[in-house]
C-alpha atoms as a PDB file:
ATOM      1  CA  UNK A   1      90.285  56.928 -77.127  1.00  0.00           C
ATOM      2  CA  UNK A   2      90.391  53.596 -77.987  1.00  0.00           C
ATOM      3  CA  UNK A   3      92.215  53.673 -80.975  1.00  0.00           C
ATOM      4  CA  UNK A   4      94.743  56.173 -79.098  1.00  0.00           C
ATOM      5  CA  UNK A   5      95.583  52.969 -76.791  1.00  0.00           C
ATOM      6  CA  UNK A   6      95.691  51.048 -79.774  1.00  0.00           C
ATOM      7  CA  UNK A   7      98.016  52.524 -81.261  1.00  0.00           C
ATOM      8  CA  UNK A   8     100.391  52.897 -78.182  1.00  0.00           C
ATOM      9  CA  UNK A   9     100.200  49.693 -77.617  1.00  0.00           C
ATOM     10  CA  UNK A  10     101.071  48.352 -81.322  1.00  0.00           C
ATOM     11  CA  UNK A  11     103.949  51.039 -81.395  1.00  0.00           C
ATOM     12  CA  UNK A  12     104.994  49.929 -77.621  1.00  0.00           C
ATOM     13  CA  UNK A  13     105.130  45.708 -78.925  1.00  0.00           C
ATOM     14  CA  UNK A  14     107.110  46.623 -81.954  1.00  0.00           C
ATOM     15  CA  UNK A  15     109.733  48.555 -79.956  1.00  0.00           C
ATOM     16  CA  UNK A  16     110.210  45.873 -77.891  1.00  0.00           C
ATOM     17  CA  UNK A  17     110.610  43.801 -80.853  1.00  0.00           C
ATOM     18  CA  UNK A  18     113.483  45.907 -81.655  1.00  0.00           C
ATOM     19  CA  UNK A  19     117.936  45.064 -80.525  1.00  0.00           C
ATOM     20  CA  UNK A  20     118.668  48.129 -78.218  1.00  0.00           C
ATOM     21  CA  UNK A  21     121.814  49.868 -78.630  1.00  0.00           C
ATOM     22  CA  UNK A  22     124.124  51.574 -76.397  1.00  0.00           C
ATOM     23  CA  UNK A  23     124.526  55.138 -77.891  1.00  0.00           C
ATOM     24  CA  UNK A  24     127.100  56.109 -75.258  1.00  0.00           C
ATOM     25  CA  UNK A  25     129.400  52.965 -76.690  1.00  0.00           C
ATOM     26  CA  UNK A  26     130.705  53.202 -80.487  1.00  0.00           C
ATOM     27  CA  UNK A  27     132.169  49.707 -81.990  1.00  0.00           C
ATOM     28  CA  UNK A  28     134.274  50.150 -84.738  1.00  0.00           C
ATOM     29  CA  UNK A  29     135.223  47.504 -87.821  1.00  0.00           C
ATOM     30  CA  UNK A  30     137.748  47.975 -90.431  1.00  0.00           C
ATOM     31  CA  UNK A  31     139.530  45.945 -92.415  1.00  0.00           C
ATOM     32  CA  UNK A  32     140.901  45.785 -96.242  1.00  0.00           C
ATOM     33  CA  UNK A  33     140.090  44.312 -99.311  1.00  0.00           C
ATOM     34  CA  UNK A  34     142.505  43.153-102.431  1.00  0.00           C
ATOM     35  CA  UNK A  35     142.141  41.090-105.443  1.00  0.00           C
ATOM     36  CA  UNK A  36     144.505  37.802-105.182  1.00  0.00           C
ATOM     37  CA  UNK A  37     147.745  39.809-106.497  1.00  0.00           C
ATOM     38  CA  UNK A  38     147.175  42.173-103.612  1.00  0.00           C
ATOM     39  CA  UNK A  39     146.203  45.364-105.404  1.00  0.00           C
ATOM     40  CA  UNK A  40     143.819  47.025-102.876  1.00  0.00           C
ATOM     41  CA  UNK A  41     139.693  46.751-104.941  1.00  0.00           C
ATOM     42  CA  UNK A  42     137.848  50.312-104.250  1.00  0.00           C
ATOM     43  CA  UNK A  43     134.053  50.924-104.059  1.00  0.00           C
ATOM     44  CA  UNK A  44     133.526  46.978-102.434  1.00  0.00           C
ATOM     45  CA  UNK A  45     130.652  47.492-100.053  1.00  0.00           C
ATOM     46  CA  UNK A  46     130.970  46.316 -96.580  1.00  0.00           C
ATOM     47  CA  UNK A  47     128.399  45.732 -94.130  1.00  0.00           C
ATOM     48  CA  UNK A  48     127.904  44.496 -90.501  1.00  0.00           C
ATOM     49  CA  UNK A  49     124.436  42.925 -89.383  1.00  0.00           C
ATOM     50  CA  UNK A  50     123.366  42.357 -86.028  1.00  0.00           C
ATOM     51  CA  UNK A  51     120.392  40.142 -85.156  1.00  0.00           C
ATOM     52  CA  UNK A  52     118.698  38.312 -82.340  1.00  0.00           C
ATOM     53  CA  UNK A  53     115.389  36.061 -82.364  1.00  0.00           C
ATOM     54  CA  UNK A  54     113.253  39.281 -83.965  1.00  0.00           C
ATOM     55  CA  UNK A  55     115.165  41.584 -85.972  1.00  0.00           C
ATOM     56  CA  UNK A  56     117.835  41.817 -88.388  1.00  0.00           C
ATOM     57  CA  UNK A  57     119.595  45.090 -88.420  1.00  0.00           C
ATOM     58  CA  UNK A  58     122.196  46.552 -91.068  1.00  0.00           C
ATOM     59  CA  UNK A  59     123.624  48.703 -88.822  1.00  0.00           C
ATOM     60  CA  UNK A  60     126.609  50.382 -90.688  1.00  0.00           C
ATOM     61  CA  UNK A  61     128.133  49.758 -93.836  1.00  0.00           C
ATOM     62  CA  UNK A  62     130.675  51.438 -95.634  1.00  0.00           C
ATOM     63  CA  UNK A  63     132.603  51.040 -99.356  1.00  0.00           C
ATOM     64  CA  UNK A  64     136.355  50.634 -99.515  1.00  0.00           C
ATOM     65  CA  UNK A  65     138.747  53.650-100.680  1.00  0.00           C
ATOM     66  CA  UNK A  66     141.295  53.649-103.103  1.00  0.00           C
ATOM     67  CA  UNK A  67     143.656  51.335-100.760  1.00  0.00           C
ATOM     68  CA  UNK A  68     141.020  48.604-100.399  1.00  0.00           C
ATOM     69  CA  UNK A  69     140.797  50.042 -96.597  1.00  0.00           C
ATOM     70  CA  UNK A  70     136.994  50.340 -94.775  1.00  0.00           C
ATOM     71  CA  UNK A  71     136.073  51.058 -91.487  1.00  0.00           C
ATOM     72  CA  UNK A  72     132.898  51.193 -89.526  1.00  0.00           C
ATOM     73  CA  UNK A  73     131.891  53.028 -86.417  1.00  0.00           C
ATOM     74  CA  UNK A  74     128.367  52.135 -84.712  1.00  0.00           C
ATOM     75  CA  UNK A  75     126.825  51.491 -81.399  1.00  0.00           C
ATOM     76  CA  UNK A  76     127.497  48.465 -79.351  1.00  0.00           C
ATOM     77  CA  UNK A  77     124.198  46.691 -79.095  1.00  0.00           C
ATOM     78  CA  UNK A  78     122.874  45.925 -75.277  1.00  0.00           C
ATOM     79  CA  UNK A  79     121.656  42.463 -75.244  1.00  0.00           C
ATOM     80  CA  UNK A  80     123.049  39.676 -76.679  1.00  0.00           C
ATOM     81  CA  UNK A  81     123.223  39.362 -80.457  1.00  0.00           C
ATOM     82  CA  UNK A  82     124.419  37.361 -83.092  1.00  0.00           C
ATOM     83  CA  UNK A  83     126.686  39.841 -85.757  1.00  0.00           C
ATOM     84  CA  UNK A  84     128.326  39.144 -89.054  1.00  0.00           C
ATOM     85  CA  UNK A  85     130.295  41.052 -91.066  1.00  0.00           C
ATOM     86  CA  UNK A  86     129.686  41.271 -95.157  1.00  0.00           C
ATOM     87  CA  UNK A  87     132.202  41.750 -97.759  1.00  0.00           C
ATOM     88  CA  UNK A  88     131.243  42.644-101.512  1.00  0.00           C
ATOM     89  CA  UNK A  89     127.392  42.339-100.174  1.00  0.00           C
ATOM     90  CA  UNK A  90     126.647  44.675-102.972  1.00  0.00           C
ATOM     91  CA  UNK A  91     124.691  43.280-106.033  1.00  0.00           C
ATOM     92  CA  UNK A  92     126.467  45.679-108.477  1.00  0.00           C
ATOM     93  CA  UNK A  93     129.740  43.626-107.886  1.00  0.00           C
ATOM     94  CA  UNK A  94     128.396  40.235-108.594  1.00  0.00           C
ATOM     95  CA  UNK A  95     131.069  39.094-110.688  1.00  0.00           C
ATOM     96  CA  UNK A  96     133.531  39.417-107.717  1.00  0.00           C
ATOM     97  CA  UNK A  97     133.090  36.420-105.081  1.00  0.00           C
ATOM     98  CA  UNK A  98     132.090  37.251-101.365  1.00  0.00           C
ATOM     99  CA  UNK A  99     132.721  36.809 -98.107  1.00  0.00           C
ATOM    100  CA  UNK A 100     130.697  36.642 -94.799  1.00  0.00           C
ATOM    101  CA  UNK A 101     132.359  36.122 -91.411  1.00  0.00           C
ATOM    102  CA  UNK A 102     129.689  35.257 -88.526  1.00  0.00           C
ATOM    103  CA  UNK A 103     130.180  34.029 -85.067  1.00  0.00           C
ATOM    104  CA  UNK A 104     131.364  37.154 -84.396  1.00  0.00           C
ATOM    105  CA  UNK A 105     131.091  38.675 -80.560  1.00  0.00           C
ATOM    106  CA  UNK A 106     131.924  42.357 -78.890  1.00  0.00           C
ATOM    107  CA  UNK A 107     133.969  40.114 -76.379  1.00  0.00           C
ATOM    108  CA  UNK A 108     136.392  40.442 -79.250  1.00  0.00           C
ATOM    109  CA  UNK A 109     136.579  43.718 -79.382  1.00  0.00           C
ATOM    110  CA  UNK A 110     140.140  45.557 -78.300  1.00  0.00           C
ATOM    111  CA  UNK A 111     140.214  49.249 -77.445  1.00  0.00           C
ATOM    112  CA  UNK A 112     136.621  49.206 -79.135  1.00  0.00           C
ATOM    113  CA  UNK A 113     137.723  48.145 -82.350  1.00  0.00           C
ATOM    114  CA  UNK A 114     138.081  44.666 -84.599  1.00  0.00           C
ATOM    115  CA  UNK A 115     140.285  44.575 -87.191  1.00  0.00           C
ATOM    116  CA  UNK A 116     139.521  42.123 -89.665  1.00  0.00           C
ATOM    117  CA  UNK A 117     142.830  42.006 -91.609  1.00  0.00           C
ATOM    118  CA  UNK A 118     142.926  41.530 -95.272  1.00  0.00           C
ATOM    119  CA  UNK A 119     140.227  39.987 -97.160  1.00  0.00           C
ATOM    120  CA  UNK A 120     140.913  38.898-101.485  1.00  0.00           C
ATOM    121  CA  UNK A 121     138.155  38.728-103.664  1.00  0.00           C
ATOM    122  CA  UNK A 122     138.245  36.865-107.066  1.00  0.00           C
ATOM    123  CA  UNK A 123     136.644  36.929-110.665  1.00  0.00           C
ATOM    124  CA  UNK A 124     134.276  34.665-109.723  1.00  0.00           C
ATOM    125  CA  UNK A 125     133.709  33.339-113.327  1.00  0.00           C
ATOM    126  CA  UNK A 126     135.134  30.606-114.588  1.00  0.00           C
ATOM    127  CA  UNK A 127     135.216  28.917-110.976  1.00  0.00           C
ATOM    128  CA  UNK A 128     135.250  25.057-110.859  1.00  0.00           C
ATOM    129  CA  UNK A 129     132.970  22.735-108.516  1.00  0.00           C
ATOM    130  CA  UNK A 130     134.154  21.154-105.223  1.00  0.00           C
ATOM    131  CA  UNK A 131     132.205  18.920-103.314  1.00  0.00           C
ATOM    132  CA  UNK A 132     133.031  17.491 -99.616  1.00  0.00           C
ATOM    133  CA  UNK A 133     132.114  13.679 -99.604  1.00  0.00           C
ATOM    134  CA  UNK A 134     131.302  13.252 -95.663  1.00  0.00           C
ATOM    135  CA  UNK A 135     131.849   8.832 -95.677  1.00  0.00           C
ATOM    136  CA  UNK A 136     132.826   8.899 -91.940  1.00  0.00           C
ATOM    137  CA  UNK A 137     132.161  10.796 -88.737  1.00  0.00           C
ATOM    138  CA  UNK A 138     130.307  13.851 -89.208  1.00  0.00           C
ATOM    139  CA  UNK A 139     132.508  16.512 -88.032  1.00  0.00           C
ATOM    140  CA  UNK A 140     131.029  19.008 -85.707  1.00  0.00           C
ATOM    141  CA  UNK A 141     132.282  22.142 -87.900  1.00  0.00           C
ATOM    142  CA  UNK A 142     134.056  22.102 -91.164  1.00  0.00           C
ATOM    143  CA  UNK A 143     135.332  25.146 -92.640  1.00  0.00           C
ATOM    144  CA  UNK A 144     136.936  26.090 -96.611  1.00  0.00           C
ATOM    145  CA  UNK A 145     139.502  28.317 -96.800  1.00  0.00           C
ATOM    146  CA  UNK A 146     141.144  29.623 -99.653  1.00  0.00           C
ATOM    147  CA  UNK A 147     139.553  31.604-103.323  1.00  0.00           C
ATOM    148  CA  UNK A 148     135.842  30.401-103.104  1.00  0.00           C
ATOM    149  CA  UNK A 149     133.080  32.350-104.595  1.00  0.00           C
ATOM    150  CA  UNK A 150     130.878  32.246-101.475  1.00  0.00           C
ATOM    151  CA  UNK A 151     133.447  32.064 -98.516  1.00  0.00           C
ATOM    152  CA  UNK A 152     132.259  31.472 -95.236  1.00  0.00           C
ATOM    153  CA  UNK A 153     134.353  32.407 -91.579  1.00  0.00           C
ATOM    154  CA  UNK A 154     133.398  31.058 -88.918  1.00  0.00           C
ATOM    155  CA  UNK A 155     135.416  33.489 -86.503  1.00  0.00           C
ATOM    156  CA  UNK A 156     135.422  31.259 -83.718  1.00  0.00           C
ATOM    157  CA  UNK A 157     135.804  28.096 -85.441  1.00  0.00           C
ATOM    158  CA  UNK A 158     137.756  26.691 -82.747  1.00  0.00           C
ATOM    159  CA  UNK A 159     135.152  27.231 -80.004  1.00  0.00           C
ATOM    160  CA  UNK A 160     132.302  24.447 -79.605  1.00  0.00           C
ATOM    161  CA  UNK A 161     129.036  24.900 -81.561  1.00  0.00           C
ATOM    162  CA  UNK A 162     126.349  26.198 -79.243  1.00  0.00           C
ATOM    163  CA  UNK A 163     123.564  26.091 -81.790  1.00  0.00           C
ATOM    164  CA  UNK A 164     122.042  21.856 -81.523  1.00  0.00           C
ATOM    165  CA  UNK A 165     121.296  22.943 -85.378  1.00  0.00           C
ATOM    166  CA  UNK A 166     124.772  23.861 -86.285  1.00  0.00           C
ATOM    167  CA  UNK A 167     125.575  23.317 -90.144  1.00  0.00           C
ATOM    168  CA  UNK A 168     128.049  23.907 -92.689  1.00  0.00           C
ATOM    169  CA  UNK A 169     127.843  23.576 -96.722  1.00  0.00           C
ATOM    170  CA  UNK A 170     130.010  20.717 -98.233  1.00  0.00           C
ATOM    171  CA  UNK A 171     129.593  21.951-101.715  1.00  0.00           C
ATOM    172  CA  UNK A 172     131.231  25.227-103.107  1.00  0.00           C
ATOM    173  CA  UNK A 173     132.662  26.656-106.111  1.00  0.00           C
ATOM    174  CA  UNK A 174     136.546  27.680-106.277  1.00  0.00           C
ATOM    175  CA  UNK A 175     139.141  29.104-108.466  1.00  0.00           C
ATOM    176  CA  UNK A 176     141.029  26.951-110.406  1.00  0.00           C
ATOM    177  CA  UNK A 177     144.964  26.244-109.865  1.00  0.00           C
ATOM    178  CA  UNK A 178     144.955  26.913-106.495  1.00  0.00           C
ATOM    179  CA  UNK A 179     145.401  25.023-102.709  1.00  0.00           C
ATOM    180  CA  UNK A 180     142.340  25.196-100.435  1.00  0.00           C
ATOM    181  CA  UNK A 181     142.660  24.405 -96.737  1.00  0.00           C
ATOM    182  CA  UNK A 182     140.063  22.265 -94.748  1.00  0.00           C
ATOM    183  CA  UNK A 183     139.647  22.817 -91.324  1.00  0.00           C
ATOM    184  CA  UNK A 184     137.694  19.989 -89.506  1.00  0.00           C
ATOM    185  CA  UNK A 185     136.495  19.780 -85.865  1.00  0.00           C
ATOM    186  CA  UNK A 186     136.323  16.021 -84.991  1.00  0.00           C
ATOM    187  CA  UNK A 187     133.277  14.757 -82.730  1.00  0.00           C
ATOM    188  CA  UNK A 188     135.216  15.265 -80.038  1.00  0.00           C
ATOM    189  CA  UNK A 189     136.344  18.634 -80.580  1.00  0.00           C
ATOM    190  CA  UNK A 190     139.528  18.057 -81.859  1.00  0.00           C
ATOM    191  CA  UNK A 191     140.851  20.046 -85.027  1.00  0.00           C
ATOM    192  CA  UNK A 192     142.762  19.640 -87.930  1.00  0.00           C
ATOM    193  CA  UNK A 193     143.781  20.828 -90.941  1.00  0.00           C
ATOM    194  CA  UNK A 194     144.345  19.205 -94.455  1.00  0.00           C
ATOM    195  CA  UNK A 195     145.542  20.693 -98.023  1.00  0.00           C
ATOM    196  CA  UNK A 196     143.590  20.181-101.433  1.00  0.00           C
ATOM    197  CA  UNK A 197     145.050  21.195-104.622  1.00  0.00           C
ATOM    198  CA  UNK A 198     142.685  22.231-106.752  1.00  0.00           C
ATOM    199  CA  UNK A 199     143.353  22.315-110.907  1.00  0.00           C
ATOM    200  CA  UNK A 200     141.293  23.210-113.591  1.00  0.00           C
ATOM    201  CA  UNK A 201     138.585  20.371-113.343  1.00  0.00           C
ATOM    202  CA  UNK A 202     135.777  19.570-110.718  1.00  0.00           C
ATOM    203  CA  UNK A 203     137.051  18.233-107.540  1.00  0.00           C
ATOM    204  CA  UNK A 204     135.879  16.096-105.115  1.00  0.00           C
ATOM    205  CA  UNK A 205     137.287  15.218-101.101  1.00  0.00           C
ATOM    206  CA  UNK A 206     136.542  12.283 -99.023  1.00  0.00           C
ATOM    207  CA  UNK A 207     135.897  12.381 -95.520  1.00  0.00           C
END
């Protein structure tokens, strides 16, 4: 009898451990993926992940078709939860670069549905270095835009950070020959925007 209890109680503590989902509510992603002339890549996994303090949960994923398209359907969790969305987060396509958009809510969701527009992925090899040399105020956010091998959305970069431990990467590799765009939230919340050509050597930006 007493292991009975035990055991309902260790199964009881690890369901409540658990994100609970609204079955009754279906979210759905979708999006498309090209290379950088626009020709639509198949078979790129996609995934979303939802997570709060306890548990991180892959809870759909799906592989683009022959038109780069992908789309999702799952359950709109009931709490509160932090989601991002994965693209190429298979390790078969490692020569491709990647993409993960967080900051992500379901207060963004229209009609039940996000569409995440058009994502391009890159031969990741032969990438040069670009470093972010922070001399001045430390900008609250900073985000890279452009061909990086491990690009990072923040989908609501222009809200306020909520998280006191907030941080951002200032080093990255890029393609060559190309523009990247630096968006930059000032200490006092104030954004702006600023080009960087980028050639065929290592590159690196003042602040």
């Amino acid at each position: 009898m007493k292991k009975l209890l035990l055991a309902l109680f260790v199964a009881g503590m690890s369901a409540g451990c658990g994100i609970d989902y609204l079955g009754s509510t279906k979210i759905i992603f979708e999006g498309r993926v090209t290379n950088p002339a626009g020709e639509p890549l198949e078979g790129i996994k996609v995934s979303t992940n939802i997570s709060n303090s306890e548990t991180n949960d892959e809870i759909s994923y799906d592989f683009t078709d022959s038109n780069g398209n992908y789309r999702m359907i799952f359950p709109k969790a009931a709490e509160k939860v932090d989601i991002q969305l994965f693209i190429n987060s298979d390790e078969a396509n490692t020569e491709l670069s990647q993409t993960v958009i967080s900051n992500i809510s379901f207060d963004d969701v229209e009609d039940y549905t996000i569409d995440f527009g058009t994502e391009s992925l890159y031969q990741s090899q032969g990438s040069v270095a670009f470093h972010i040399d922070i001399q001045n105020n430390l900008p609250r956010k900073l985000q890279v835009l452009g061909m990086i091998a491990y690009k990072r959305i923040d989908y609501h970069f222009e809200g306020l950070p909520n998280d006191p431990g907030y941080g951002y990467p200032t080093d990255f590799f890029v393609a060559p020959n190309q523009v990247l765009t630096l968006r930059i939230m000032d200490p006092e919340g104030n954004i702006q925007e600023v080009q960087v050509p980028i050639g065929e050597e290592n590159v690196t930006y003042t602040l």
